[in-house]
C-alpha atoms as a PDB file:
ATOM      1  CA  UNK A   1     152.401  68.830 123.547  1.00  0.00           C
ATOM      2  CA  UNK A   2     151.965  66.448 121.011  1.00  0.00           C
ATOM      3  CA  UNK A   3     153.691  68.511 118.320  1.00  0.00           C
ATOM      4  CA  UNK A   4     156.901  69.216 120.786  1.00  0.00           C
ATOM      5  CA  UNK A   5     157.008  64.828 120.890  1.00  0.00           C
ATOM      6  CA  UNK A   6     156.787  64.765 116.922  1.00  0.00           C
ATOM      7  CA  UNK A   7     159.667  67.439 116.765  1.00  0.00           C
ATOM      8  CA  UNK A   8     162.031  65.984 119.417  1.00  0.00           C
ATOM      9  CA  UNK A   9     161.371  62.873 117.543  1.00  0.00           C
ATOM     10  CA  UNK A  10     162.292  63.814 114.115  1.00  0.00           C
ATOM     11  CA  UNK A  11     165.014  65.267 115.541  1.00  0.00           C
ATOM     12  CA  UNK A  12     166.472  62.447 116.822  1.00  0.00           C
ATOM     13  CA  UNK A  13     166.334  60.264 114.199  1.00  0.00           C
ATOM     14  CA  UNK A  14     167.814  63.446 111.726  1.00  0.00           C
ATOM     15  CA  UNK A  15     170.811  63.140 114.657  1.00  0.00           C
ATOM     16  CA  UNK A  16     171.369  59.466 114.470  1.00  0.00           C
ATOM     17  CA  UNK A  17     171.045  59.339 110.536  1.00  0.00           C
ATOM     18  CA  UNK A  18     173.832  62.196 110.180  1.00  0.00           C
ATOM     19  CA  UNK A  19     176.048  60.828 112.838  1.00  0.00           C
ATOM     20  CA  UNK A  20     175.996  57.353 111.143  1.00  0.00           C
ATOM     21  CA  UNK A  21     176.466  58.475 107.672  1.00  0.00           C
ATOM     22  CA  UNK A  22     179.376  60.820 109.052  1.00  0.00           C
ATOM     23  CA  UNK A  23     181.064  57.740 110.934  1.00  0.00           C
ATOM     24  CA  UNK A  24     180.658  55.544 107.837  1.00  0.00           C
ATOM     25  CA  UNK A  25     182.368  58.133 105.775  1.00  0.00           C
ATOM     26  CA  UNK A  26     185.591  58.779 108.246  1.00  0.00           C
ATOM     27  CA  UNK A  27     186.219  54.931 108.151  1.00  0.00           C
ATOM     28  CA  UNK A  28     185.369  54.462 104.496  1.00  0.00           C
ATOM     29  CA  UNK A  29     188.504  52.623 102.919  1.00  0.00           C
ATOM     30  CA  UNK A  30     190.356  54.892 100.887  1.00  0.00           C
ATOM     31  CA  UNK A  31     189.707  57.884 103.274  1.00  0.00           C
ATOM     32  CA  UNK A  32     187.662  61.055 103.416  1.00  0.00           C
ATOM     33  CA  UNK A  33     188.353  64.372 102.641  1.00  0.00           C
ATOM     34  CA  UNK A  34     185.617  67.093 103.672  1.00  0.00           C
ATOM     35  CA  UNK A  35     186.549  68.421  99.585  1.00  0.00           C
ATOM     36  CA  UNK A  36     184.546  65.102  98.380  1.00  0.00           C
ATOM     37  CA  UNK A  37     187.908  63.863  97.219  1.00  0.00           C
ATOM     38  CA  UNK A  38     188.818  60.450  98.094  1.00  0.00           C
ATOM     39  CA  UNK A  39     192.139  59.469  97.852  1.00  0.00           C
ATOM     40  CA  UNK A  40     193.295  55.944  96.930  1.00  0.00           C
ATOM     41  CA  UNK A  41     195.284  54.386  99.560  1.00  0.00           C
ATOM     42  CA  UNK A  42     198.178  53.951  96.721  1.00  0.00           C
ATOM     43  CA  UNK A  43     198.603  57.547  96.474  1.00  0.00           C
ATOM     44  CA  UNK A  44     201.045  59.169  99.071  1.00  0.00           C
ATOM     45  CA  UNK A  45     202.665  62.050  97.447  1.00  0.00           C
ATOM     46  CA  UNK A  46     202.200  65.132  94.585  1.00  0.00           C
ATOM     47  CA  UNK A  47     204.608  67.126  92.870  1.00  0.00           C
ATOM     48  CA  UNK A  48     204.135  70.861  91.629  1.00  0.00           C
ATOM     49  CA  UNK A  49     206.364  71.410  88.987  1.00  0.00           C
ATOM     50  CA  UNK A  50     207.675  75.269  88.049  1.00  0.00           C
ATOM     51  CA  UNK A  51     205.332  76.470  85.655  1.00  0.00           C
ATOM     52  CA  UNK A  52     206.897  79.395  83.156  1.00  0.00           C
ATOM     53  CA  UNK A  53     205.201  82.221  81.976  1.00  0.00           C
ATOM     54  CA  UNK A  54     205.041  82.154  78.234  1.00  0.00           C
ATOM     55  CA  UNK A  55     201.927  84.462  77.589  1.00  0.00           C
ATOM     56  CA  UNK A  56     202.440  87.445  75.201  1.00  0.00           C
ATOM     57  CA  UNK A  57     202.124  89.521  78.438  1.00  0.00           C
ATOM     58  CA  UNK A  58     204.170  88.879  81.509  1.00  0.00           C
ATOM     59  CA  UNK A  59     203.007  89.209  85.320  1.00  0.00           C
ATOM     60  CA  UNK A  60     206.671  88.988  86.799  1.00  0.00           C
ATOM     61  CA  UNK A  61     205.494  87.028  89.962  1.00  0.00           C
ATOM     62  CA  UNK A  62     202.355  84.773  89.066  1.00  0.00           C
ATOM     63  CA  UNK A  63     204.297  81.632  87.977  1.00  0.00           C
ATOM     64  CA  UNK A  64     205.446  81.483  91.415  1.00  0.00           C
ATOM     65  CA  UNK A  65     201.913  82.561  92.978  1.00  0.00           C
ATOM     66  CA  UNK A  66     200.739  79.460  90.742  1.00  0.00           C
ATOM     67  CA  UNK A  67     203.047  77.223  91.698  1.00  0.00           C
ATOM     68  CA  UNK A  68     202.996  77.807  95.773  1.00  0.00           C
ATOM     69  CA  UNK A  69     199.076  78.208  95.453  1.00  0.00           C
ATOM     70  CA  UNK A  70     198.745  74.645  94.071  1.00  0.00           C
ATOM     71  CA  UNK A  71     200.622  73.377  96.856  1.00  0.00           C
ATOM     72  CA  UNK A  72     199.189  74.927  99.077  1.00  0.00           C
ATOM     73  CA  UNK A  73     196.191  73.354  98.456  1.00  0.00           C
ATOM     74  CA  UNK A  74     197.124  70.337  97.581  1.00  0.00           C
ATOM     75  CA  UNK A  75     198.562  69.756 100.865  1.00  0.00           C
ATOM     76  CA  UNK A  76     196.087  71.172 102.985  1.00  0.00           C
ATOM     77  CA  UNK A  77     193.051  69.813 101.333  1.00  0.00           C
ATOM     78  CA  UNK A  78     194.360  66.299 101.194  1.00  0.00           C
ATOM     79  CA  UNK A  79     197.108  63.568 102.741  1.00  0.00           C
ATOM     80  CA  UNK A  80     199.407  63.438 100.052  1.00  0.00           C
ATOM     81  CA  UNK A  81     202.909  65.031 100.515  1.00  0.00           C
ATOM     82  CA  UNK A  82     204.495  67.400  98.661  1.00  0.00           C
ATOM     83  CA  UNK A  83     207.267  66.109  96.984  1.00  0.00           C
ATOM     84  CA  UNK A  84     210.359  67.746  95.067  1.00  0.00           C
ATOM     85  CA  UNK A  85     209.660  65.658  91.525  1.00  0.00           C
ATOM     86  CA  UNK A  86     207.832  62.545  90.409  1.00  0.00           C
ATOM     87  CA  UNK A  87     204.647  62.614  92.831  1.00  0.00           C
ATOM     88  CA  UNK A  88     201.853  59.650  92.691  1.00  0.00           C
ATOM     89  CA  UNK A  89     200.325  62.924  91.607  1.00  0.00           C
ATOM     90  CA  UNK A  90     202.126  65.429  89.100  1.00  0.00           C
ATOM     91  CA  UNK A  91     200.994  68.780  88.065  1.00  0.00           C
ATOM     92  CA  UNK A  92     203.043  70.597  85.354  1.00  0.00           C
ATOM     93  CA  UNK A  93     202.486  73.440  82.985  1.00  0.00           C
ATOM     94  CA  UNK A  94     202.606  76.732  81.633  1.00  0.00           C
ATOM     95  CA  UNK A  95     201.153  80.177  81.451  1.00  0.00           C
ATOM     96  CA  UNK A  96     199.876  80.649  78.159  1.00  0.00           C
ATOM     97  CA  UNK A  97     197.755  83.620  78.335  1.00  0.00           C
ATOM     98  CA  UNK A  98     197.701  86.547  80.302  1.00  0.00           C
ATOM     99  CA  UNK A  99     195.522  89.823  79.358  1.00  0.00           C
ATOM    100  CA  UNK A 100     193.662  92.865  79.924  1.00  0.00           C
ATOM    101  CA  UNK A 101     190.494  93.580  77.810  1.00  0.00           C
ATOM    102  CA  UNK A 102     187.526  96.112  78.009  1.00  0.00           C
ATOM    103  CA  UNK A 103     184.909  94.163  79.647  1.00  0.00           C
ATOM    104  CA  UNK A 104     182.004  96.958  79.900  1.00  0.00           C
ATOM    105  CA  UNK A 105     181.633 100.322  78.292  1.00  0.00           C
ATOM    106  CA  UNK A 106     179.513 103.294  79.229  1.00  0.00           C
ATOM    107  CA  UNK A 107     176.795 104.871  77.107  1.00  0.00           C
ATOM    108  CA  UNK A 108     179.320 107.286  75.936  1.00  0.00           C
ATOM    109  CA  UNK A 109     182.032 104.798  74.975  1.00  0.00           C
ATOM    110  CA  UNK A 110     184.611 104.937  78.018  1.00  0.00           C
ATOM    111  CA  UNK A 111     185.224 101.753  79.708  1.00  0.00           C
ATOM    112  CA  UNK A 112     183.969 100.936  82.961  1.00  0.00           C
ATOM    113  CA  UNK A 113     185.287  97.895  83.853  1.00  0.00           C
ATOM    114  CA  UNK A 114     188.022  95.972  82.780  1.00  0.00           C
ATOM    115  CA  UNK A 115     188.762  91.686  82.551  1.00  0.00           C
ATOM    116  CA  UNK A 116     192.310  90.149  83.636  1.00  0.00           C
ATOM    117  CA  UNK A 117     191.867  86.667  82.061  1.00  0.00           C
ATOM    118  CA  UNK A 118     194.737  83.947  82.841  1.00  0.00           C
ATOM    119  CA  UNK A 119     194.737  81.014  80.910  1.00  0.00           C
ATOM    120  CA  UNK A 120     197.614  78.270  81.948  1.00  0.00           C
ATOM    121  CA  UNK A 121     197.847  74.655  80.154  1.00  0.00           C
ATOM    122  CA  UNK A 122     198.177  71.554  82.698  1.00  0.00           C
ATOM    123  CA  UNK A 123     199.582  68.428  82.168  1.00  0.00           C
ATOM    124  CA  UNK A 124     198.210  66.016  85.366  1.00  0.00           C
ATOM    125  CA  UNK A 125     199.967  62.878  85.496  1.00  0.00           C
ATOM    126  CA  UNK A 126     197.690  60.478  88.130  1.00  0.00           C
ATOM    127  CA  UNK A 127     200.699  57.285  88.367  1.00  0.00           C
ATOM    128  CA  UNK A 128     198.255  55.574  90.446  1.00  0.00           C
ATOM    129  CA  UNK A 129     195.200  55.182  87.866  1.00  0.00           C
ATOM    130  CA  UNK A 130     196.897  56.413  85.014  1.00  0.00           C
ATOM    131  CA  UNK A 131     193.603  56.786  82.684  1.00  0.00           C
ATOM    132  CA  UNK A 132     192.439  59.528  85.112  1.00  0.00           C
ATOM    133  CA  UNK A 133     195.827  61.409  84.084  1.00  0.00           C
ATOM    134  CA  UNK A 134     194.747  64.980  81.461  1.00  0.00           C
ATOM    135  CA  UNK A 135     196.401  67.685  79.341  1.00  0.00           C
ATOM    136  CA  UNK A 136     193.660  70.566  79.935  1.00  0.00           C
ATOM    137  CA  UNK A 137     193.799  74.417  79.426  1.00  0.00           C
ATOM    138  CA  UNK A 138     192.161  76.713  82.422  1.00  0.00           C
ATOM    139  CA  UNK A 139     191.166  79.944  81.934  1.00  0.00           C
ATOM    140  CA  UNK A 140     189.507  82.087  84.897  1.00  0.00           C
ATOM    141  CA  UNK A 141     189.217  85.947  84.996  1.00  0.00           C
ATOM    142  CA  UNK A 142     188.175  88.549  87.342  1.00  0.00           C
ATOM    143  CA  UNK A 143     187.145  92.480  86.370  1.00  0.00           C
ATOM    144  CA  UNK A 144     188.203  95.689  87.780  1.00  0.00           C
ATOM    145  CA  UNK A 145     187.410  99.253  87.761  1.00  0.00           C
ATOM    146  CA  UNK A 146     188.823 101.001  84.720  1.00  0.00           C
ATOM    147  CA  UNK A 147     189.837 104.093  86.446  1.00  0.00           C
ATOM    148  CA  UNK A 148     192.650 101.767  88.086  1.00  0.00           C
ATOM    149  CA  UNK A 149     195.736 100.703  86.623  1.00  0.00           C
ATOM    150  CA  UNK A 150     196.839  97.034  86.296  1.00  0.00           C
ATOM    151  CA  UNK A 151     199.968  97.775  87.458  1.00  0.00           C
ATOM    152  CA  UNK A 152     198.477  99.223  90.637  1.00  0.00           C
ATOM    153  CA  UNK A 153     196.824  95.981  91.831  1.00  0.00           C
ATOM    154  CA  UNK A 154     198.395  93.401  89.757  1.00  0.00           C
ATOM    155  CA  UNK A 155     199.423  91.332  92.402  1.00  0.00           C
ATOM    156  CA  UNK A 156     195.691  91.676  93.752  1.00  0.00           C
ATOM    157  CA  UNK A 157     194.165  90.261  90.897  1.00  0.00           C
ATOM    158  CA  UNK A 158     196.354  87.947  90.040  1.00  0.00           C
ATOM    159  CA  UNK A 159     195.711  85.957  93.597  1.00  0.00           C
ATOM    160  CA  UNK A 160     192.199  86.213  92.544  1.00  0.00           C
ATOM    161  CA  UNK A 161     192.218  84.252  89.157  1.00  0.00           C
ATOM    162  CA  UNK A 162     194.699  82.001  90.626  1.00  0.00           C
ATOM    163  CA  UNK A 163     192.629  80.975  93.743  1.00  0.00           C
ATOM    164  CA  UNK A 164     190.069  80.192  90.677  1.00  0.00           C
ATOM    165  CA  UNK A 165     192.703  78.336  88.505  1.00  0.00           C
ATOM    166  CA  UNK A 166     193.655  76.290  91.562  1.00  0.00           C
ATOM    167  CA  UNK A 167     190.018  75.134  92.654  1.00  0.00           C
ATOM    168  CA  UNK A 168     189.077  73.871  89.166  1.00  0.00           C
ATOM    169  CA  UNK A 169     192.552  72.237  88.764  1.00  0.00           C
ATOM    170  CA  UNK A 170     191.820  70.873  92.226  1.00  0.00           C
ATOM    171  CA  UNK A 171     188.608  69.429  91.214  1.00  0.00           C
ATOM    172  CA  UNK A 172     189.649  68.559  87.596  1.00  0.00           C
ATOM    173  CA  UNK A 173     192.324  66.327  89.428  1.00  0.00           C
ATOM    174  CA  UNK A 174     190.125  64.989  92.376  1.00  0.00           C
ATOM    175  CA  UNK A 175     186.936  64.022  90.137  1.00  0.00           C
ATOM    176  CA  UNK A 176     187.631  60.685  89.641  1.00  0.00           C
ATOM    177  CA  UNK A 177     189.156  60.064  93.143  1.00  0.00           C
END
């Protein structure tokens, strides 16, 4: 009986703790984003620029599943608006590396598993707090079976390492929010 009393207790308290710390972080000034990104107030829009593929070796559609990725989470992950040009927040860029490589052989020398690495350069222009603006290069890979062809699943991959570009751009961006 005693312990149930201690429990129901604790349990309370833990409730009335998390429920205050949630309400003081919806009406924090500045707003609250469930990403840990805080916006300032001054910002109201971002602009995705087109970013061209200039990598040695050419995916034909992952500028554009770059670009629409970006604002796709930019807009659902935060209030800004997407704008045309000239956001509070600008992302532009380019694809600067795009390749295939052996990433794992067997014991008699055939590979087992190959890496698609993407590497894109950003150039984040933050018009609000302009000292939080960066140039910065990404890189992010994922492997595949070998026995499959690029061509094959391309597209596949490519939404992969771009998911992976887009969260550490998003972060990158929203550190010093």
């Amino acid at each position: 009986m005693k312990i149930n009393k201690i429990t129901s207790i604790i349990f309370a308290i833990t409730l009335v703790v998390c429920s205050l710390t949630l309400s003081g972080c919806i009406f924090m000034r500045g707003g609250y984003s469930f990403t840990g990104a805080s916006i300032p107030d001054a910002a109201k829009t971002f602009s995705v620029a087109y970013f061209p593929n200039n990598a040695p070796m050419v995916s034909p559609t992952l500028s554009t599943t770059l670009v629409e990725e970006l604002k796709d989470k930019f807009s659902r992950q935060t209030k800004l608006q997407l704008v045309e040009e000239d956001g509070d927040f600008a992302f532009e860029g380019e694809i600067t590396g795009y390749s295939s490589t052996t990433a794992s052989v067997s014991s008699d020398n055939y590979a087992l598993l190959n890496r698609l690495t993407i590497t894109i350069k950003v150039r984040f222009t933050n018009k609000v707090v302009p000292e939080n603006s960066f140039n910065q290069t990404f890189s992010a890979f994922t492997e595949y079976d070998s026995s499959q062809l690029l061509t094959d699943i391309q597209s596949d991959l490519d939404a992969e390492v771009v998911k992976q570009l887009v969260t550490d751009i998003f972060q990158a961006a929203a550190s010093n929010w």
